[in-house]
PDBML (XML) file of the C-alpha atoms, coordinates in Angstrom:
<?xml version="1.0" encoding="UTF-8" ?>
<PDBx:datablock datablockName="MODEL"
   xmlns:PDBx="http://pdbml.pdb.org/schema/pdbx-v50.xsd"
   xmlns:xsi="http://www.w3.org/2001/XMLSchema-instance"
   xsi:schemaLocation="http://pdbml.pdb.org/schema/pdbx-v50.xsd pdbx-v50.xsd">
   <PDBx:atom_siteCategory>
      <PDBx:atom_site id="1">
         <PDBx:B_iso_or_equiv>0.00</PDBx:B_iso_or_equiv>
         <PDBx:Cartn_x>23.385</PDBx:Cartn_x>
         <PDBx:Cartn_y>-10.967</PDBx:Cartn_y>
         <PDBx:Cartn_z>7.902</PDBx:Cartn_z>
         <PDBx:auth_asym_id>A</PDBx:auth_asym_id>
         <PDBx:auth_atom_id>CA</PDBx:auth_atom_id>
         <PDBx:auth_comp_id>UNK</PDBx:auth_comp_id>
         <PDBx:auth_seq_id>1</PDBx:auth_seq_id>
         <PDBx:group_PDB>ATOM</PDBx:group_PDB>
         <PDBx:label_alt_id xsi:nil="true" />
         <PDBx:label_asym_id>A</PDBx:label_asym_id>
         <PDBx:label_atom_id>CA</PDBx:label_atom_id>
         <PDBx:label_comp_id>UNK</PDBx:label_comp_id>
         <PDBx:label_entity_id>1</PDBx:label_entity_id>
         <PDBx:label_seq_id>1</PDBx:label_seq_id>
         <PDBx:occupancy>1.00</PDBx:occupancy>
         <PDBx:pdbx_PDB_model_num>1</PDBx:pdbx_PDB_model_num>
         <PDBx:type_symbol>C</PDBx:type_symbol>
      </PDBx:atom_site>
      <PDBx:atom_site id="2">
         <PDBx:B_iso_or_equiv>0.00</PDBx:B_iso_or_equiv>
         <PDBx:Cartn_x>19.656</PDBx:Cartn_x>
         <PDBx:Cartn_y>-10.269</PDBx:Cartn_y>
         <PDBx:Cartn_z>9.853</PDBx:Cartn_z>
         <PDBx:auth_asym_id>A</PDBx:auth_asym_id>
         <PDBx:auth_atom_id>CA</PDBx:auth_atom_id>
         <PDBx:auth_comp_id>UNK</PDBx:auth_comp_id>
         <PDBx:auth_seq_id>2</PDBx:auth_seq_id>
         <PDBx:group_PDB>ATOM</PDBx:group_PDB>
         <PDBx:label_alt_id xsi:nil="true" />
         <PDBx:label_asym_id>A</PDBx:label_asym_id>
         <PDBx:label_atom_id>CA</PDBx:label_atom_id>
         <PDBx:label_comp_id>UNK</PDBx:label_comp_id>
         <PDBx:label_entity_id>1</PDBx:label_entity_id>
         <PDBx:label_seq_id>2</PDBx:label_seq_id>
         <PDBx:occupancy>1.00</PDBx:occupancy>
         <PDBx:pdbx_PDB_model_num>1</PDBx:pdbx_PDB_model_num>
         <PDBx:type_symbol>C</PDBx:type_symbol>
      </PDBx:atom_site>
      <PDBx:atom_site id="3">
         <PDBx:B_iso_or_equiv>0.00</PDBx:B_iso_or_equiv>
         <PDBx:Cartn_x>21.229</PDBx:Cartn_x>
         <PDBx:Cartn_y>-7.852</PDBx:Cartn_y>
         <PDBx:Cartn_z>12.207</PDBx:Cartn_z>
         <PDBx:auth_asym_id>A</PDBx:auth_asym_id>
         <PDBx:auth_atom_id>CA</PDBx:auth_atom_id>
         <PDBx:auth_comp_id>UNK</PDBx:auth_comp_id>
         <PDBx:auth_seq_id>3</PDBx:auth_seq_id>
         <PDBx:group_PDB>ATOM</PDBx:group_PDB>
         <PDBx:label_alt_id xsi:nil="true" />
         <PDBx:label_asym_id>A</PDBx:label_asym_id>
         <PDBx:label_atom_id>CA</PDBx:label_atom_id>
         <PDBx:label_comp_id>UNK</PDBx:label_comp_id>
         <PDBx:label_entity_id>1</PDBx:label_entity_id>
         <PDBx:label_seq_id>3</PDBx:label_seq_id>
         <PDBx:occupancy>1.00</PDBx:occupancy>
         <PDBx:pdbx_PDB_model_num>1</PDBx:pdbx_PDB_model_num>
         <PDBx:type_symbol>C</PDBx:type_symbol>
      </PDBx:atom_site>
      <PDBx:atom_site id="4">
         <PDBx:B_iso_or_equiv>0.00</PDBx:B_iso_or_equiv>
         <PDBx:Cartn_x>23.351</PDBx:Cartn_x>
         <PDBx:Cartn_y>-5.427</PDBx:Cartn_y>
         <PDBx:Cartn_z>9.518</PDBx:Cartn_z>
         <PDBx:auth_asym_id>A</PDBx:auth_asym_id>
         <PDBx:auth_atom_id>CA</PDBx:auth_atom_id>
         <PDBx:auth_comp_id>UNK</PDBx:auth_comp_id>
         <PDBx:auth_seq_id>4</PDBx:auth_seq_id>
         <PDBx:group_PDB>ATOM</PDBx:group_PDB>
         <PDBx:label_alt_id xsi:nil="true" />
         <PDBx:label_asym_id>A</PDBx:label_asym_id>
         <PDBx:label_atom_id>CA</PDBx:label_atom_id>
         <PDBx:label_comp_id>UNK</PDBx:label_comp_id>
         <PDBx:label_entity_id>1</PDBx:label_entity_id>
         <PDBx:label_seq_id>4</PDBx:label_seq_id>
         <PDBx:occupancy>1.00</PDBx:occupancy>
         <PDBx:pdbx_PDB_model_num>1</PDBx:pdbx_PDB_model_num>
         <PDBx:type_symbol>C</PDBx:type_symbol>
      </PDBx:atom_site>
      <PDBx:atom_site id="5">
         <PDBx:B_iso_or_equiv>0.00</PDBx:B_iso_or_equiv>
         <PDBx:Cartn_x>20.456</PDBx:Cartn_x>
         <PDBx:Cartn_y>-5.816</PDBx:Cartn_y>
         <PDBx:Cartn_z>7.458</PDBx:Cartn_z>
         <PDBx:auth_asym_id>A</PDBx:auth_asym_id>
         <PDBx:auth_atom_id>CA</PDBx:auth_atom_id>
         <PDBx:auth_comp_id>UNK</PDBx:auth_comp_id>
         <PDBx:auth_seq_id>5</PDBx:auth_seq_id>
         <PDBx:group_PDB>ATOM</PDBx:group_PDB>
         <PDBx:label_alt_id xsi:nil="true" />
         <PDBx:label_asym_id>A</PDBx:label_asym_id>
         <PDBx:label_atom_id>CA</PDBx:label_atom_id>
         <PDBx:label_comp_id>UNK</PDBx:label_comp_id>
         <PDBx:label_entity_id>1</PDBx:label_entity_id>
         <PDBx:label_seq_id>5</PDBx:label_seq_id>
         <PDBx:occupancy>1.00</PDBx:occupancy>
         <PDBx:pdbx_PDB_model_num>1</PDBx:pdbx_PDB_model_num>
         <PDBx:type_symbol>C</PDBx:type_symbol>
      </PDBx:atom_site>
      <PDBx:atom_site id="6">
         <PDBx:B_iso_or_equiv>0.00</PDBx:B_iso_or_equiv>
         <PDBx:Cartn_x>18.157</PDBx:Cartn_x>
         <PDBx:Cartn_y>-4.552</PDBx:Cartn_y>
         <PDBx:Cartn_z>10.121</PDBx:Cartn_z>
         <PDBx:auth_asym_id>A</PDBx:auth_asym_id>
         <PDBx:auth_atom_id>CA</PDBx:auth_atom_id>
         <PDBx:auth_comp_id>UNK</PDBx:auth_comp_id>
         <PDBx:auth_seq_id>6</PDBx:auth_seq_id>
         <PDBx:group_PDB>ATOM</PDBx:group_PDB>
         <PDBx:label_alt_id xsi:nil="true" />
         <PDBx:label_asym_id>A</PDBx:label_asym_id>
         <PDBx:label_atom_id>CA</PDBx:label_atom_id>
         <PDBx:label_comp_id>UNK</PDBx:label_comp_id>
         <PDBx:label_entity_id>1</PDBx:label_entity_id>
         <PDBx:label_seq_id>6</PDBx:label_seq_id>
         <PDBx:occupancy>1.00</PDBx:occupancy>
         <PDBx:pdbx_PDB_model_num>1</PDBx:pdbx_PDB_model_num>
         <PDBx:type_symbol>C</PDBx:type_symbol>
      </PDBx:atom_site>
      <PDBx:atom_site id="7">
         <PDBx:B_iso_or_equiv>0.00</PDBx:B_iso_or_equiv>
         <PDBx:Cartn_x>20.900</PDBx:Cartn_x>
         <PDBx:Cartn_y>-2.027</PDBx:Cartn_y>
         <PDBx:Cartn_z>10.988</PDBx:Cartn_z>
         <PDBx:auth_asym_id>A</PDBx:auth_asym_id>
         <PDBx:auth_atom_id>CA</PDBx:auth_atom_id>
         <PDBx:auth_comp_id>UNK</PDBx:auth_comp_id>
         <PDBx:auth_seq_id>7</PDBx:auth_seq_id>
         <PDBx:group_PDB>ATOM</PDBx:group_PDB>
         <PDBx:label_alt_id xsi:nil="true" />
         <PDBx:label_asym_id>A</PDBx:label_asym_id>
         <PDBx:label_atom_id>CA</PDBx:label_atom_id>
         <PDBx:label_comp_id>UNK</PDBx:label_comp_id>
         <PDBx:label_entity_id>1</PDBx:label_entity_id>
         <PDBx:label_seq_id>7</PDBx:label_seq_id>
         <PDBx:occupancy>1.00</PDBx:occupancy>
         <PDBx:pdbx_PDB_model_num>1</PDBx:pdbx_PDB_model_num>
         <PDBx:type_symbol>C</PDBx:type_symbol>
      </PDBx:atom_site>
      <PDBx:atom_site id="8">
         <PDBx:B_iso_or_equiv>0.00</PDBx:B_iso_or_equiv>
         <PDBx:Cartn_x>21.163</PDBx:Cartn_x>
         <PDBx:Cartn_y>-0.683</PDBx:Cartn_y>
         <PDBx:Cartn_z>7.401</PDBx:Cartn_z>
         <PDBx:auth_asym_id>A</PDBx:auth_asym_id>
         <PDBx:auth_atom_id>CA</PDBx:auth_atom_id>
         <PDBx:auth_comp_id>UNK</PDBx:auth_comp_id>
         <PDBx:auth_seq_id>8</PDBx:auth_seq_id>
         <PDBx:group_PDB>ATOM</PDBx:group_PDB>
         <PDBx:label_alt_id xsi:nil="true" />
         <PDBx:label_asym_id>A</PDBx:label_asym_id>
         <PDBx:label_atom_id>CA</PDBx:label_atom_id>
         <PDBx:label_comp_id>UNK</PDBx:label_comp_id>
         <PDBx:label_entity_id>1</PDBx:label_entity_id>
         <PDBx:label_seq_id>8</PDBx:label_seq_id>
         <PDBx:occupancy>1.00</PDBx:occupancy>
         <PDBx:pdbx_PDB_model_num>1</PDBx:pdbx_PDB_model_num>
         <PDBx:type_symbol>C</PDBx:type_symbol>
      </PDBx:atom_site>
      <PDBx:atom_site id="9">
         <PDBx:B_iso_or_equiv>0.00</PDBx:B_iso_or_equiv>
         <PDBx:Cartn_x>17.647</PDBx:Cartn_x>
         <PDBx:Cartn_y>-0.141</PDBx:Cartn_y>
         <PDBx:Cartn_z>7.485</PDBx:Cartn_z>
         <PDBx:auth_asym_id>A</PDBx:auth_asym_id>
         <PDBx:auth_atom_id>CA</PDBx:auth_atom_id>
         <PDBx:auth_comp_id>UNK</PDBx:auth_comp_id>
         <PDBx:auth_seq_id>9</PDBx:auth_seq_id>
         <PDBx:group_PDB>ATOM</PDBx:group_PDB>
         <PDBx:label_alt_id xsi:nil="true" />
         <PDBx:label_asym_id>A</PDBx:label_asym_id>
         <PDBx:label_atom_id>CA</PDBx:label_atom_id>
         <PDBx:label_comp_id>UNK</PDBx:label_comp_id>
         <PDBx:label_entity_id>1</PDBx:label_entity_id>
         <PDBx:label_seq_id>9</PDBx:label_seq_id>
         <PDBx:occupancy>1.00</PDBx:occupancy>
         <PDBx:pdbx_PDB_model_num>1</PDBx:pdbx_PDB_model_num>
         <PDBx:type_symbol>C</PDBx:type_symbol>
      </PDBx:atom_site>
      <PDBx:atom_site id="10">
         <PDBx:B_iso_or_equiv>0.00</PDBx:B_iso_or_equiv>
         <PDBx:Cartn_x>17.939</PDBx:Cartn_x>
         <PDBx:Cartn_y>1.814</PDBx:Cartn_y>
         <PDBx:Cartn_z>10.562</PDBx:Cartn_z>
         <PDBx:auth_asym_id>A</PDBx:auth_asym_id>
         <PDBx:auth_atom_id>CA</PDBx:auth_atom_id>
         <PDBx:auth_comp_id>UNK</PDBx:auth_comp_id>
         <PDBx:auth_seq_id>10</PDBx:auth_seq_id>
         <PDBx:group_PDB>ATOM</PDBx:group_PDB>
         <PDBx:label_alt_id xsi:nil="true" />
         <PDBx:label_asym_id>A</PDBx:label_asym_id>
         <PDBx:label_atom_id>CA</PDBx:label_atom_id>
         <PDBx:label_comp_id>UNK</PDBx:label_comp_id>
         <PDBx:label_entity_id>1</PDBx:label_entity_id>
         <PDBx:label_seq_id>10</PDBx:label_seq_id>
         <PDBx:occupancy>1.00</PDBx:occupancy>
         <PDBx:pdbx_PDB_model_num>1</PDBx:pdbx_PDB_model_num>
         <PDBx:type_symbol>C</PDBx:type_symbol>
      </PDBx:atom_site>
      <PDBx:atom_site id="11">
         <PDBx:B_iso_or_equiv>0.00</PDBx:B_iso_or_equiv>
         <PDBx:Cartn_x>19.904</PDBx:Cartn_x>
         <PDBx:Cartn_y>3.873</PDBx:Cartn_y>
         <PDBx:Cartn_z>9.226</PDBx:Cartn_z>
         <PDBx:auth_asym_id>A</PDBx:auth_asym_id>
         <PDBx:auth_atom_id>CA</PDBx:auth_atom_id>
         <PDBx:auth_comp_id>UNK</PDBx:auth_comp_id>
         <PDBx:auth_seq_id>11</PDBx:auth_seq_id>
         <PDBx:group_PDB>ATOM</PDBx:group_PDB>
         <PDBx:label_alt_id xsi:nil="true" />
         <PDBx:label_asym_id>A</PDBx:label_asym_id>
         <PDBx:label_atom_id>CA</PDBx:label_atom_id>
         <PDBx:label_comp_id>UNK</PDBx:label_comp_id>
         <PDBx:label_entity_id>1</PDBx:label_entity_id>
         <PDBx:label_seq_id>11</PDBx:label_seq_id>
         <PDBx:occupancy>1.00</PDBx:occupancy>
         <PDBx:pdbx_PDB_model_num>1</PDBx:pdbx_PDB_model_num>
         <PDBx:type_symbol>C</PDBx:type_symbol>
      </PDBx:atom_site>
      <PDBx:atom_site id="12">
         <PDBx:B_iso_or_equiv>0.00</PDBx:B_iso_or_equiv>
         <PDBx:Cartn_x>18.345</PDBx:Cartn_x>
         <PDBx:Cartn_y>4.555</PDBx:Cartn_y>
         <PDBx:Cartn_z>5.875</PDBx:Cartn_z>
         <PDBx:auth_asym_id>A</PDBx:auth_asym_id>
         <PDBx:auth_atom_id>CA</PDBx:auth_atom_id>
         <PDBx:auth_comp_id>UNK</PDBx:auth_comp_id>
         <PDBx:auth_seq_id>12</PDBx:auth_seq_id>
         <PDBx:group_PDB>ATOM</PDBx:group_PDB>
         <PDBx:label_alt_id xsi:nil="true" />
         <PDBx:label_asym_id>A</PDBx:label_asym_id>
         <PDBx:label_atom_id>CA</PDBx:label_atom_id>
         <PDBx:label_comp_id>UNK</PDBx:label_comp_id>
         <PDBx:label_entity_id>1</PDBx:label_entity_id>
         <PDBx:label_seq_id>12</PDBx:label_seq_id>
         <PDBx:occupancy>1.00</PDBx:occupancy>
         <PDBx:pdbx_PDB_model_num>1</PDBx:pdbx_PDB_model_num>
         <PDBx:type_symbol>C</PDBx:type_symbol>
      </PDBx:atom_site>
      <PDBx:atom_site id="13">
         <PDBx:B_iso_or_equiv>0.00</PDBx:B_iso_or_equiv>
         <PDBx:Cartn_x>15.320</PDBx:Cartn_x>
         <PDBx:Cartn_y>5.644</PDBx:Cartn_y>
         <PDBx:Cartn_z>8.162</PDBx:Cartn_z>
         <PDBx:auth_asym_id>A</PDBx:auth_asym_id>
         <PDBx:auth_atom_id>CA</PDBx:auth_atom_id>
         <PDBx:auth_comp_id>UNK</PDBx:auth_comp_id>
         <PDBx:auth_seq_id>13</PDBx:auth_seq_id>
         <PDBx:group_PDB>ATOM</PDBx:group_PDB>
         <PDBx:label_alt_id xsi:nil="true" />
         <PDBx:label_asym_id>A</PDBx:label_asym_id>
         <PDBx:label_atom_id>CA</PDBx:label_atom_id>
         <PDBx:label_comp_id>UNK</PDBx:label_comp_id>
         <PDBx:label_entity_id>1</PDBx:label_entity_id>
         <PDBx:label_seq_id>13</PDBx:label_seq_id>
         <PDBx:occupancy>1.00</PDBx:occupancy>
         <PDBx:pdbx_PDB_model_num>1</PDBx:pdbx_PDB_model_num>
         <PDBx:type_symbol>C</PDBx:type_symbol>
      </PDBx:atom_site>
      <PDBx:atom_site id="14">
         <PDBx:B_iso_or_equiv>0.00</PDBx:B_iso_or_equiv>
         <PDBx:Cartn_x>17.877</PDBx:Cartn_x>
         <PDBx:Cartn_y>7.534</PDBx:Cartn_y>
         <PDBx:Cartn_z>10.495</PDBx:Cartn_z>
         <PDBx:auth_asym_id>A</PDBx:auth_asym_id>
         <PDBx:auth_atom_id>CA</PDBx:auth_atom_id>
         <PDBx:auth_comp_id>UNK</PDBx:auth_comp_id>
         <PDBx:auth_seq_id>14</PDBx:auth_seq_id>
         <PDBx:group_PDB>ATOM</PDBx:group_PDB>
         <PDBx:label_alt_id xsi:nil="true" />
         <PDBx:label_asym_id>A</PDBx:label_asym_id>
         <PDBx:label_atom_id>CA</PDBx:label_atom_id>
         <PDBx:label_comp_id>UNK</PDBx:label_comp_id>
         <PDBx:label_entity_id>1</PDBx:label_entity_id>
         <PDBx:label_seq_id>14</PDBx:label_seq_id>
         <PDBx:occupancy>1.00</PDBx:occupancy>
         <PDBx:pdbx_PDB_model_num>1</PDBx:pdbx_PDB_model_num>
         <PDBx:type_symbol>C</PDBx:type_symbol>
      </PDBx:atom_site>
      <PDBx:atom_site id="15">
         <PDBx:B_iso_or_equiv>0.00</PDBx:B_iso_or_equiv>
         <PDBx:Cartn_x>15.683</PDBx:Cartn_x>
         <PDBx:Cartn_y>6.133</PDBx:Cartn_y>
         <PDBx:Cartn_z>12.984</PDBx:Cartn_z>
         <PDBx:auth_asym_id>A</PDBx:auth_asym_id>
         <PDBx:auth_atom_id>CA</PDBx:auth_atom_id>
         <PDBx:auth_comp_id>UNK</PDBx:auth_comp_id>
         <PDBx:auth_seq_id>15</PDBx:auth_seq_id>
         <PDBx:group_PDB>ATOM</PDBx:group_PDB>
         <PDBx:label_alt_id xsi:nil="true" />
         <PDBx:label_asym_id>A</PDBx:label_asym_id>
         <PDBx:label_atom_id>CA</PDBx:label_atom_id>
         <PDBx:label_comp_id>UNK</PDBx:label_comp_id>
         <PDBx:label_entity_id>1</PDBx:label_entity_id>
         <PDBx:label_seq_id>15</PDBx:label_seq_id>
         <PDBx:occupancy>1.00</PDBx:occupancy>
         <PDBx:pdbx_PDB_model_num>1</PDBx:pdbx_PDB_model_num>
         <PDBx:type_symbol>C</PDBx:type_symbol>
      </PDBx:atom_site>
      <PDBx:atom_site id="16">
         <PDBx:B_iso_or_equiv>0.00</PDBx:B_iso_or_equiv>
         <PDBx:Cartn_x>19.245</PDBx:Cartn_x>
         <PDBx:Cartn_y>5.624</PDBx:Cartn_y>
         <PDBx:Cartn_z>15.133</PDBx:Cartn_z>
         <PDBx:auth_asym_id>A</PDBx:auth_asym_id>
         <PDBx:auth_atom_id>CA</PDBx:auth_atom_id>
         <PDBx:auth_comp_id>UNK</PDBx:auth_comp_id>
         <PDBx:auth_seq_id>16</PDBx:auth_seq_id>
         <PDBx:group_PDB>ATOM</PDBx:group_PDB>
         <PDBx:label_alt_id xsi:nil="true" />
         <PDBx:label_asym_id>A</PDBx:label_asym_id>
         <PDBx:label_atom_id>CA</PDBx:label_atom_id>
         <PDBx:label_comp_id>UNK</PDBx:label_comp_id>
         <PDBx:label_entity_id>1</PDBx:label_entity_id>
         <PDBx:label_seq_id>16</PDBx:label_seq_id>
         <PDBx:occupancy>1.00</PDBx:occupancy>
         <PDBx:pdbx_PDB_model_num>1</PDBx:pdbx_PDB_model_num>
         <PDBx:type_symbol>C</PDBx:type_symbol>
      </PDBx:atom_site>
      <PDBx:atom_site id="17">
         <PDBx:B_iso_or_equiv>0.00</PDBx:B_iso_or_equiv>
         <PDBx:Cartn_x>20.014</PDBx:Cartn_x>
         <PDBx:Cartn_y>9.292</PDBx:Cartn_y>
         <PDBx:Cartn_z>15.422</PDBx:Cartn_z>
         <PDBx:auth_asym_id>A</PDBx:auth_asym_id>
         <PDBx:auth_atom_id>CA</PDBx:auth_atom_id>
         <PDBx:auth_comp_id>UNK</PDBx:auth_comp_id>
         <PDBx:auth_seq_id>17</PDBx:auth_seq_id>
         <PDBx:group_PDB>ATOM</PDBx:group_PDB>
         <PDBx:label_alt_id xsi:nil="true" />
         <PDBx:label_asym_id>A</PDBx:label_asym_id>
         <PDBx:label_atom_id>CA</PDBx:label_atom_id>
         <PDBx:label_comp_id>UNK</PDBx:label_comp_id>
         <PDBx:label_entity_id>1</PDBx:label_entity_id>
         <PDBx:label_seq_id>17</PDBx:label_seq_id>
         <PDBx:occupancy>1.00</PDBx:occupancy>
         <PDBx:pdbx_PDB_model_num>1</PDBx:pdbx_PDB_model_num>
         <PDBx:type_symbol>C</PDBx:type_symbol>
      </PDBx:atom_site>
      <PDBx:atom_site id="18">
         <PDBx:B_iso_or_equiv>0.00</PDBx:B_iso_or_equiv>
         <PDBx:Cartn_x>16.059</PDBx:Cartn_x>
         <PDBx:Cartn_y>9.959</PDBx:Cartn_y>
         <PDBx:Cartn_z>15.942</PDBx:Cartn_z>
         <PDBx:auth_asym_id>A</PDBx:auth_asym_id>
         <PDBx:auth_atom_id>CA</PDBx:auth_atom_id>
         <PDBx:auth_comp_id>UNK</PDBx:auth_comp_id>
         <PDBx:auth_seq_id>18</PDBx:auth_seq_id>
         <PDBx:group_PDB>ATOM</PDBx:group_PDB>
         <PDBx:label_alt_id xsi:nil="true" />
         <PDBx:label_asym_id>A</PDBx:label_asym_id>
         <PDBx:label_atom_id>CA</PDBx:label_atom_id>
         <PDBx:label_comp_id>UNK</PDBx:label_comp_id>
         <PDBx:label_entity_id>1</PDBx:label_entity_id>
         <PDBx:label_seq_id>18</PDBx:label_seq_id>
         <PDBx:occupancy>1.00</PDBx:occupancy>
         <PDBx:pdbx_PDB_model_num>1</PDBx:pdbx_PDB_model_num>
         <PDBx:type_symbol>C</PDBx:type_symbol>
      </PDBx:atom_site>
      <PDBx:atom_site id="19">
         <PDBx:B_iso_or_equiv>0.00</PDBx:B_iso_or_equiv>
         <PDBx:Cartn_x>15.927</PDBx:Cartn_x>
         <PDBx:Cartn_y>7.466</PDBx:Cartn_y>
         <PDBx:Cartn_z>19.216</PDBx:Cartn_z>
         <PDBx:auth_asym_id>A</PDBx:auth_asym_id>
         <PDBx:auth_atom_id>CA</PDBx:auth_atom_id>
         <PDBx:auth_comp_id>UNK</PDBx:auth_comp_id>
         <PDBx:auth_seq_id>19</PDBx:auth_seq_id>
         <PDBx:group_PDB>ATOM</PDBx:group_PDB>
         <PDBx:label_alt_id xsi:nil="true" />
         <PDBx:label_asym_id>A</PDBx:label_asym_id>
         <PDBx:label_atom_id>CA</PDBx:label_atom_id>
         <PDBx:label_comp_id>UNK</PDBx:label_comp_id>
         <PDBx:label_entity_id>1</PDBx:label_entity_id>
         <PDBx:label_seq_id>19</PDBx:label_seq_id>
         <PDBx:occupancy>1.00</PDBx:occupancy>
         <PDBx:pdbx_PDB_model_num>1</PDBx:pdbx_PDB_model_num>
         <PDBx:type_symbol>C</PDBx:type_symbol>
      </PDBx:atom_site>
      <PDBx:atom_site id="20">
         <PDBx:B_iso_or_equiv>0.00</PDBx:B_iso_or_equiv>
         <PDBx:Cartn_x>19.862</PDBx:Cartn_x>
         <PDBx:Cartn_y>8.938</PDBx:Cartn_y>
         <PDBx:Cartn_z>20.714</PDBx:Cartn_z>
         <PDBx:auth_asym_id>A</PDBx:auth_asym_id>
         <PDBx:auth_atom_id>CA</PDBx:auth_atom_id>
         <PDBx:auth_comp_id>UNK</PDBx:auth_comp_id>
         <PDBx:auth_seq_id>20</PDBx:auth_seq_id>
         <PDBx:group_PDB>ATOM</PDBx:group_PDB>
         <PDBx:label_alt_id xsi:nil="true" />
         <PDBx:label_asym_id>A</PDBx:label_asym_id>
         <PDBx:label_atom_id>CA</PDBx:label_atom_id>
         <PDBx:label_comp_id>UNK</PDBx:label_comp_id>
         <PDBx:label_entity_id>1</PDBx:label_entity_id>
         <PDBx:label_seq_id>20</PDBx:label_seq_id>
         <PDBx:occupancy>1.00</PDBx:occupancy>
         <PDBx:pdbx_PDB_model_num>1</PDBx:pdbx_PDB_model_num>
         <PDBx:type_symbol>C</PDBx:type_symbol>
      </PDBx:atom_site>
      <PDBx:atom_site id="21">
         <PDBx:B_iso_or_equiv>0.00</PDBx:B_iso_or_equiv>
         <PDBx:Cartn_x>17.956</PDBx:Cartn_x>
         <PDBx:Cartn_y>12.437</PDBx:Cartn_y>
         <PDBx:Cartn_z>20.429</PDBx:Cartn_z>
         <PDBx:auth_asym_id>A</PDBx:auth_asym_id>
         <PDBx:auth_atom_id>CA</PDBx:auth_atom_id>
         <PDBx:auth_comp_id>UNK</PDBx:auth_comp_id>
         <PDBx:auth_seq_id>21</PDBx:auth_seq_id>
         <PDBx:group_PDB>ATOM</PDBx:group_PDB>
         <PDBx:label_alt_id xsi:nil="true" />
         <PDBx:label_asym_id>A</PDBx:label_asym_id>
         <PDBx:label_atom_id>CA</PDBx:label_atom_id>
         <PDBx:label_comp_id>UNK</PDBx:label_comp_id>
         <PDBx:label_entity_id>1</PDBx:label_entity_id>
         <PDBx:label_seq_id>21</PDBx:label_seq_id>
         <PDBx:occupancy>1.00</PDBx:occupancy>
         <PDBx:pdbx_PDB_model_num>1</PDBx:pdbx_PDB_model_num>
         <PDBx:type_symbol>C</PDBx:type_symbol>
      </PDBx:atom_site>
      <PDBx:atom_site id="22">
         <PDBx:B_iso_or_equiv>0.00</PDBx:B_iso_or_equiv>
         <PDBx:Cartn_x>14.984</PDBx:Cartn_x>
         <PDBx:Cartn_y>11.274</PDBx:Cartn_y>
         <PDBx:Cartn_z>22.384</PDBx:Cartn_z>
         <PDBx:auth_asym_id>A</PDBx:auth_asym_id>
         <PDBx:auth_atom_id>CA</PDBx:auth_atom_id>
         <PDBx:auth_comp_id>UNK</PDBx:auth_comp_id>
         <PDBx:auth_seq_id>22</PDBx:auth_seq_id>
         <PDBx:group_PDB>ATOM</PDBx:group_PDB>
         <PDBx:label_alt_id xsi:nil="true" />
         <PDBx:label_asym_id>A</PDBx:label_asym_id>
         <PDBx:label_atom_id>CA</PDBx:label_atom_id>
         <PDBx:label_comp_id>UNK</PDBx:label_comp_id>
         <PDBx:label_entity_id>1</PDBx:label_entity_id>
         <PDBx:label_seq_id>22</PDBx:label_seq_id>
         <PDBx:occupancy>1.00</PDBx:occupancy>
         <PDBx:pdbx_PDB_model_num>1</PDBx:pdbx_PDB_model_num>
         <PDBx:type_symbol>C</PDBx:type_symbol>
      </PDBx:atom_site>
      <PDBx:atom_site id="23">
         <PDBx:B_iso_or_equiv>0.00</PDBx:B_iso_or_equiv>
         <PDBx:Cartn_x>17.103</PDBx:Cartn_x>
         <PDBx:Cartn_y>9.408</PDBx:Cartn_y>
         <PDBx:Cartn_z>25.061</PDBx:Cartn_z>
         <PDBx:auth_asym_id>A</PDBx:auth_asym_id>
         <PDBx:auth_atom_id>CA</PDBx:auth_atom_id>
         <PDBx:auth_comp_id>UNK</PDBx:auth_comp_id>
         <PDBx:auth_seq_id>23</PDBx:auth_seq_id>
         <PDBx:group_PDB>ATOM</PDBx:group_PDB>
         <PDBx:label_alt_id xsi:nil="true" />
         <PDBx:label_asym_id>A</PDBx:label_asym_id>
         <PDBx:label_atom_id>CA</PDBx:label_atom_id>
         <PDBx:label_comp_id>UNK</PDBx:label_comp_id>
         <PDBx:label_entity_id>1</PDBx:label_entity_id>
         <PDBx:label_seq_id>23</PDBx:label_seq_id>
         <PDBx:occupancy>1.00</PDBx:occupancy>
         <PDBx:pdbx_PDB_model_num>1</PDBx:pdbx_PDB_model_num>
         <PDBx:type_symbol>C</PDBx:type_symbol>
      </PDBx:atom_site>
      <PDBx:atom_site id="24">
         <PDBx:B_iso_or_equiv>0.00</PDBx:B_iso_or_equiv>
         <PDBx:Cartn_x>19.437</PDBx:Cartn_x>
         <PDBx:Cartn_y>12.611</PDBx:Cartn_y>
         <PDBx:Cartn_z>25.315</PDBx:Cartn_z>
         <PDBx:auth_asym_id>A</PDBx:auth_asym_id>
         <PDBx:auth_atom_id>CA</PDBx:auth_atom_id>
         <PDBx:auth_comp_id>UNK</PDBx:auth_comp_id>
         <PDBx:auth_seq_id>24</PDBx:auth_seq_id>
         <PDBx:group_PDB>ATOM</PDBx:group_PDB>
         <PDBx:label_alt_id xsi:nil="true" />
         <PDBx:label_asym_id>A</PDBx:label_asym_id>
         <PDBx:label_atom_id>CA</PDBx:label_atom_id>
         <PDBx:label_comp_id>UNK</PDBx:label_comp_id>
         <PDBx:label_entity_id>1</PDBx:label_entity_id>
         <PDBx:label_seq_id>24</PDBx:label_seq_id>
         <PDBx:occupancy>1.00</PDBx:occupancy>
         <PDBx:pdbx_PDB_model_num>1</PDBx:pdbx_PDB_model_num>
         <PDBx:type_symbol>C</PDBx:type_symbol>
      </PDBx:atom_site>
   </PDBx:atom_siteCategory>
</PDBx:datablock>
């Protein structure tokens, strides 16, 4: 429940797609 909640908040932020840009 921690870790989708964390996740979900991720992606509200779309801080996900914002760190696979910077890696790429």
């Amino acid at each position: 429940i921690n870790q989708r909640e964390s996740l979900d908040k991720l992606d509200k932020e779309n801080k996900r797609e914002i760190l696979k840009a910077q890696v790429l």
